[in-house]
PDB file of N, CA and C in Angstrom:
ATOM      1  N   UNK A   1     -12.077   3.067  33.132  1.00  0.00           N
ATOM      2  CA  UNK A   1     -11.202   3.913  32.322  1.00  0.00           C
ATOM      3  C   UNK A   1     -10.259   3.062  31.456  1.00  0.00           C
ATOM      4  N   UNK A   2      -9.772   1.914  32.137  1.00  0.00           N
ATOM      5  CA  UNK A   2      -8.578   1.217  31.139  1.00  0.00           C
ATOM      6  C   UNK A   2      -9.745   0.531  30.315  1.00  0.00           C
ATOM      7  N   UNK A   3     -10.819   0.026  30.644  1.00  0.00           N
ATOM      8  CA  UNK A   3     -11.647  -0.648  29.181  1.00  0.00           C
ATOM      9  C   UNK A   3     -11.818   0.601  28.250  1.00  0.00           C
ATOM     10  N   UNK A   4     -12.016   1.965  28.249  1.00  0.00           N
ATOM     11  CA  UNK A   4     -11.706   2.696  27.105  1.00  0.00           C
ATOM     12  C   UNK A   4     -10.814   2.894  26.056  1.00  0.00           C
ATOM     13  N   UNK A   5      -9.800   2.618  27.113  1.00  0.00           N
ATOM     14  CA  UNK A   5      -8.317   2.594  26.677  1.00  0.00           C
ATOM     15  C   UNK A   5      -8.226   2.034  25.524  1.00  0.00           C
ATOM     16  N   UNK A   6      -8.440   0.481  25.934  1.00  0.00           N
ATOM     17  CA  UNK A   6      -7.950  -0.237  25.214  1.00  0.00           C
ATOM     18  C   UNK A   6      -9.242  -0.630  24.316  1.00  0.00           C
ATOM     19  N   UNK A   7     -10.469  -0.278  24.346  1.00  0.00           N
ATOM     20  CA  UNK A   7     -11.251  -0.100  23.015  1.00  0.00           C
ATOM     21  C   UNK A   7     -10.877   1.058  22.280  1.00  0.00           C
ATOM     22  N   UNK A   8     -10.367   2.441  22.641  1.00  0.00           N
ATOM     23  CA  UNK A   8     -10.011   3.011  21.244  1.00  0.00           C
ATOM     24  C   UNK A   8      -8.745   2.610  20.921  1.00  0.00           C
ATOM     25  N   UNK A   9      -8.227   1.830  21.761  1.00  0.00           N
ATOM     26  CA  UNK A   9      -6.655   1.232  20.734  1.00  0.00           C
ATOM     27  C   UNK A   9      -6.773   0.391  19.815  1.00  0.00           C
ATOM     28  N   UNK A  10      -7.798  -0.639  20.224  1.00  0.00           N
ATOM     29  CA  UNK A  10      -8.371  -2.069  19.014  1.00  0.00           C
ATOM     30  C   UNK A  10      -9.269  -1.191  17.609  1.00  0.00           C
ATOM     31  N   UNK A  11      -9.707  -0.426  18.293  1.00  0.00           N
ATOM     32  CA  UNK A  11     -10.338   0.213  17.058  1.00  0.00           C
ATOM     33  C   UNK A  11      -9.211   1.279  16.400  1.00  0.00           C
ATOM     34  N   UNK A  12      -8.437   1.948  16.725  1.00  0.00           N
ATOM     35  CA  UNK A  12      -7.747   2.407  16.370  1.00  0.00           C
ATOM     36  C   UNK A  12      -6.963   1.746  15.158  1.00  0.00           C
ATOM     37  N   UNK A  13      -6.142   0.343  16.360  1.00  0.00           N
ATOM     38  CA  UNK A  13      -5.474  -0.705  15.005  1.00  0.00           C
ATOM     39  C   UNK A  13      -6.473  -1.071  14.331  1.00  0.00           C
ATOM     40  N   UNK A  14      -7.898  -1.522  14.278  1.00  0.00           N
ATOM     41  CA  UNK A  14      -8.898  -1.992  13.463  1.00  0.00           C
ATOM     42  C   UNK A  14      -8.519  -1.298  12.347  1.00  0.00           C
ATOM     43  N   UNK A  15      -8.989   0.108  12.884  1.00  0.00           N
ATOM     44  CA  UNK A  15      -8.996   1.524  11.456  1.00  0.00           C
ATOM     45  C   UNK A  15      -7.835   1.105  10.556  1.00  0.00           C
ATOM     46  N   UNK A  16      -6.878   1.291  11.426  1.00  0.00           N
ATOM     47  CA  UNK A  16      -5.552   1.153  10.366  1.00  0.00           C
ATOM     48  C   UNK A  16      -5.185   0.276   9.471  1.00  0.00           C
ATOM     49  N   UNK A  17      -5.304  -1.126  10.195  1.00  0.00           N
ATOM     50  CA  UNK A  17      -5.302  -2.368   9.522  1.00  0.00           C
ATOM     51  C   UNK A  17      -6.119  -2.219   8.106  1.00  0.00           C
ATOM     52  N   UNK A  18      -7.335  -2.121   8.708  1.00  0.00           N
ATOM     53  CA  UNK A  18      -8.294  -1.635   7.162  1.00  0.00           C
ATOM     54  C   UNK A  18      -8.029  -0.132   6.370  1.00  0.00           C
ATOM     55  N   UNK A  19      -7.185   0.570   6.912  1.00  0.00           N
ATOM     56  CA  UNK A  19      -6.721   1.520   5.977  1.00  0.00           C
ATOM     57  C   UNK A  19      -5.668   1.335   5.082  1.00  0.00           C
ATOM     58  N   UNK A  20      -4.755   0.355   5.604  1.00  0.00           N
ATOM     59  CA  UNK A  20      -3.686  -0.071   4.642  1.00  0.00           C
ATOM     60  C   UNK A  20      -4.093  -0.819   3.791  1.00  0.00           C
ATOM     61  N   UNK A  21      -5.017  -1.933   4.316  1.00  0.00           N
ATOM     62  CA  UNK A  21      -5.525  -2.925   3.657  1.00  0.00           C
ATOM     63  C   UNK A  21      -6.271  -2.123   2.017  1.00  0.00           C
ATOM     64  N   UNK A  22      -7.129  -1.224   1.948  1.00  0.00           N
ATOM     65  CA  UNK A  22      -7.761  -0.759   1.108  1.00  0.00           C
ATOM     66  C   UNK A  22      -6.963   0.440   0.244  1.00  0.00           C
ATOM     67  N   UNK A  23      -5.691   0.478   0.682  1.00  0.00           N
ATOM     68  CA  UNK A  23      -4.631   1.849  -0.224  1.00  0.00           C
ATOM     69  C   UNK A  23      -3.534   1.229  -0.482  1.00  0.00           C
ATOM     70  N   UNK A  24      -3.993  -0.335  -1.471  1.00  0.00           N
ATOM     71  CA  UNK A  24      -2.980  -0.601  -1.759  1.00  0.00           C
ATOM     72  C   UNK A  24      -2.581  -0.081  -3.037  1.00  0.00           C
ATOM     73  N   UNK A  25      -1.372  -0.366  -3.497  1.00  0.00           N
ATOM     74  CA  UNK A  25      -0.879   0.282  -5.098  1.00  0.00           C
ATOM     75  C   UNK A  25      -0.833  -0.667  -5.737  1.00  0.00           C
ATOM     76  N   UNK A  26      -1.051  -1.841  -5.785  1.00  0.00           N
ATOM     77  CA  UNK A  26      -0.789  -2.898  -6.540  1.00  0.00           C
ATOM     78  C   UNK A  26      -2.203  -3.502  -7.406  1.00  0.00           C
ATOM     79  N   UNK A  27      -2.078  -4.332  -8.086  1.00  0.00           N
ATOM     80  CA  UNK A  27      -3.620  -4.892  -8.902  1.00  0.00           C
ATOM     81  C   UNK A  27      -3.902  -5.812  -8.197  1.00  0.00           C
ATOM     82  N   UNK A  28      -3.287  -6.726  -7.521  1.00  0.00           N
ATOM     83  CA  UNK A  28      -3.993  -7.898  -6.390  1.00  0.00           C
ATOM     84  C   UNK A  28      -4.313  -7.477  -4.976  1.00  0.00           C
ATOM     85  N   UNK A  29      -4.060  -6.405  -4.780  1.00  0.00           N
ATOM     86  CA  UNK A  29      -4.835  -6.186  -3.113  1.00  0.00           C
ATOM     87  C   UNK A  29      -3.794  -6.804  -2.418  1.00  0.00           C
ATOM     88  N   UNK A  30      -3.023  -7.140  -2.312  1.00  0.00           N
ATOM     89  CA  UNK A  30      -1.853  -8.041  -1.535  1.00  0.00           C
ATOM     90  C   UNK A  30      -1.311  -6.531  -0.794  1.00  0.00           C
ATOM     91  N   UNK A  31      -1.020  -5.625  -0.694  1.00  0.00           N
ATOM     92  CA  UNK A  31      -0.497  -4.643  -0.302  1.00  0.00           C
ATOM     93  C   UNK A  31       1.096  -4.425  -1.048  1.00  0.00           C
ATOM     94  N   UNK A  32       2.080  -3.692  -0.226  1.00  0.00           N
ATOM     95  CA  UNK A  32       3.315  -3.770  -1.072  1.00  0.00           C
ATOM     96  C   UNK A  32       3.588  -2.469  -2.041  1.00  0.00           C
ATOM     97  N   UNK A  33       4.540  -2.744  -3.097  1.00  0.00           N
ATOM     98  CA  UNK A  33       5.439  -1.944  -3.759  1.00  0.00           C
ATOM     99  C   UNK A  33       4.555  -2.193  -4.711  1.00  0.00           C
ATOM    100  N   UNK A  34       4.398  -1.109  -6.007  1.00  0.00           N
ATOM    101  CA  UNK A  34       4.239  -1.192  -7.395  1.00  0.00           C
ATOM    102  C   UNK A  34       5.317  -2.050  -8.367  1.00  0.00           C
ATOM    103  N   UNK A  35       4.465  -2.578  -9.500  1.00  0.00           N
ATOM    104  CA  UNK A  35       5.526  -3.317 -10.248  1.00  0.00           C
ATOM    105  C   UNK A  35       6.347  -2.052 -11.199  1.00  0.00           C
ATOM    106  N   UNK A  36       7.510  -2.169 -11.150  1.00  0.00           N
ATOM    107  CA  UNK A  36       8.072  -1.423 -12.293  1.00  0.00           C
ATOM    108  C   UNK A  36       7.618  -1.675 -13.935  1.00  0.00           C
ATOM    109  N   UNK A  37       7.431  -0.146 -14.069  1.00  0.00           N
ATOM    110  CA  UNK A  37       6.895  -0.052 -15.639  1.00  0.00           C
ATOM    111  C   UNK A  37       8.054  -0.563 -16.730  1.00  0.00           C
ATOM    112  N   UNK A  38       8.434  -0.792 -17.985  1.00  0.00           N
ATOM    113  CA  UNK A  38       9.337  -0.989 -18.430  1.00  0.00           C
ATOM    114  C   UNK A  38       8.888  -0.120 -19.761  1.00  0.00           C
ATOM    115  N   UNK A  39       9.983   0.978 -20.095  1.00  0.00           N
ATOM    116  CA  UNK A  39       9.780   2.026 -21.022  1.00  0.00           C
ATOM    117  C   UNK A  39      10.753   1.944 -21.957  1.00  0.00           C
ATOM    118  N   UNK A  40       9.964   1.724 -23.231  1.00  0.00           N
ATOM    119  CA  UNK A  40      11.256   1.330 -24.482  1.00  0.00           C
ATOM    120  C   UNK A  40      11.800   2.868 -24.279  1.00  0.00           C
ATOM    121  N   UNK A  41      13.289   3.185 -24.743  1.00  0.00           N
ATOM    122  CA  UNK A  41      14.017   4.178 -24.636  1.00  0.00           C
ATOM    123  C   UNK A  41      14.369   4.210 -26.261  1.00  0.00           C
ATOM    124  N   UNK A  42      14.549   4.606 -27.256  1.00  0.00           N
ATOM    125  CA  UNK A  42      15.030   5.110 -28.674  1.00  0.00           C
ATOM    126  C   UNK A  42      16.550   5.216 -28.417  1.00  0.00           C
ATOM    127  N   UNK A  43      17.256   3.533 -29.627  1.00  0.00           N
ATOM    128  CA  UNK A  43      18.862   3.694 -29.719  1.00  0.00           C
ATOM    129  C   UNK A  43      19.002   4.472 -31.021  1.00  0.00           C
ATOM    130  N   UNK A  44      20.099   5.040 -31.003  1.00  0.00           N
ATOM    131  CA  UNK A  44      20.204   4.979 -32.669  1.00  0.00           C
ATOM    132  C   UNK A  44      21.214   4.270 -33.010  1.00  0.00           C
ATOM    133  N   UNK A  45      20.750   3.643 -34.360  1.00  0.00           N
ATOM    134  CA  UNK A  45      21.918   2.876 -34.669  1.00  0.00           C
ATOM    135  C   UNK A  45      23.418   3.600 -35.904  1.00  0.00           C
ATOM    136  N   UNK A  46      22.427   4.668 -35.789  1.00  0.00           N
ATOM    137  CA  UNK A  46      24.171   5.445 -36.778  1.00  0.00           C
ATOM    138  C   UNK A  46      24.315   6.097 -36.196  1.00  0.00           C
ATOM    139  N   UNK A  47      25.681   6.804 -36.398  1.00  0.00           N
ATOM    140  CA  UNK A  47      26.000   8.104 -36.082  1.00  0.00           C
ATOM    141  C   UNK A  47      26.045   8.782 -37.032  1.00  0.00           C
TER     142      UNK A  47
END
């Protein structure tokens, strides 16, 4: 019974490990945060 155990726990973390691993948001696969976009905003220069 405990060798079950602890094969659906390794597979469990297996799953996960490779679920984070493959939903990353980034362009290098590194995992992590998105880079911030940078959006020109319109000044005006008269009033």
């Amino acid at each position: 019974m405990t060798e079950l155990v602890l094969l659906a726990g390794l597979l469990g973390l297996v799953g996960l490990v490779v679920w984070l691993g493959l939903d990353s948001d980034d362009d290098n696969g590194g995992g992590g945060l998105m880079q911030p976009v940078l959006v020109p905003i319109p000044v005006r220069r008269q009033r």
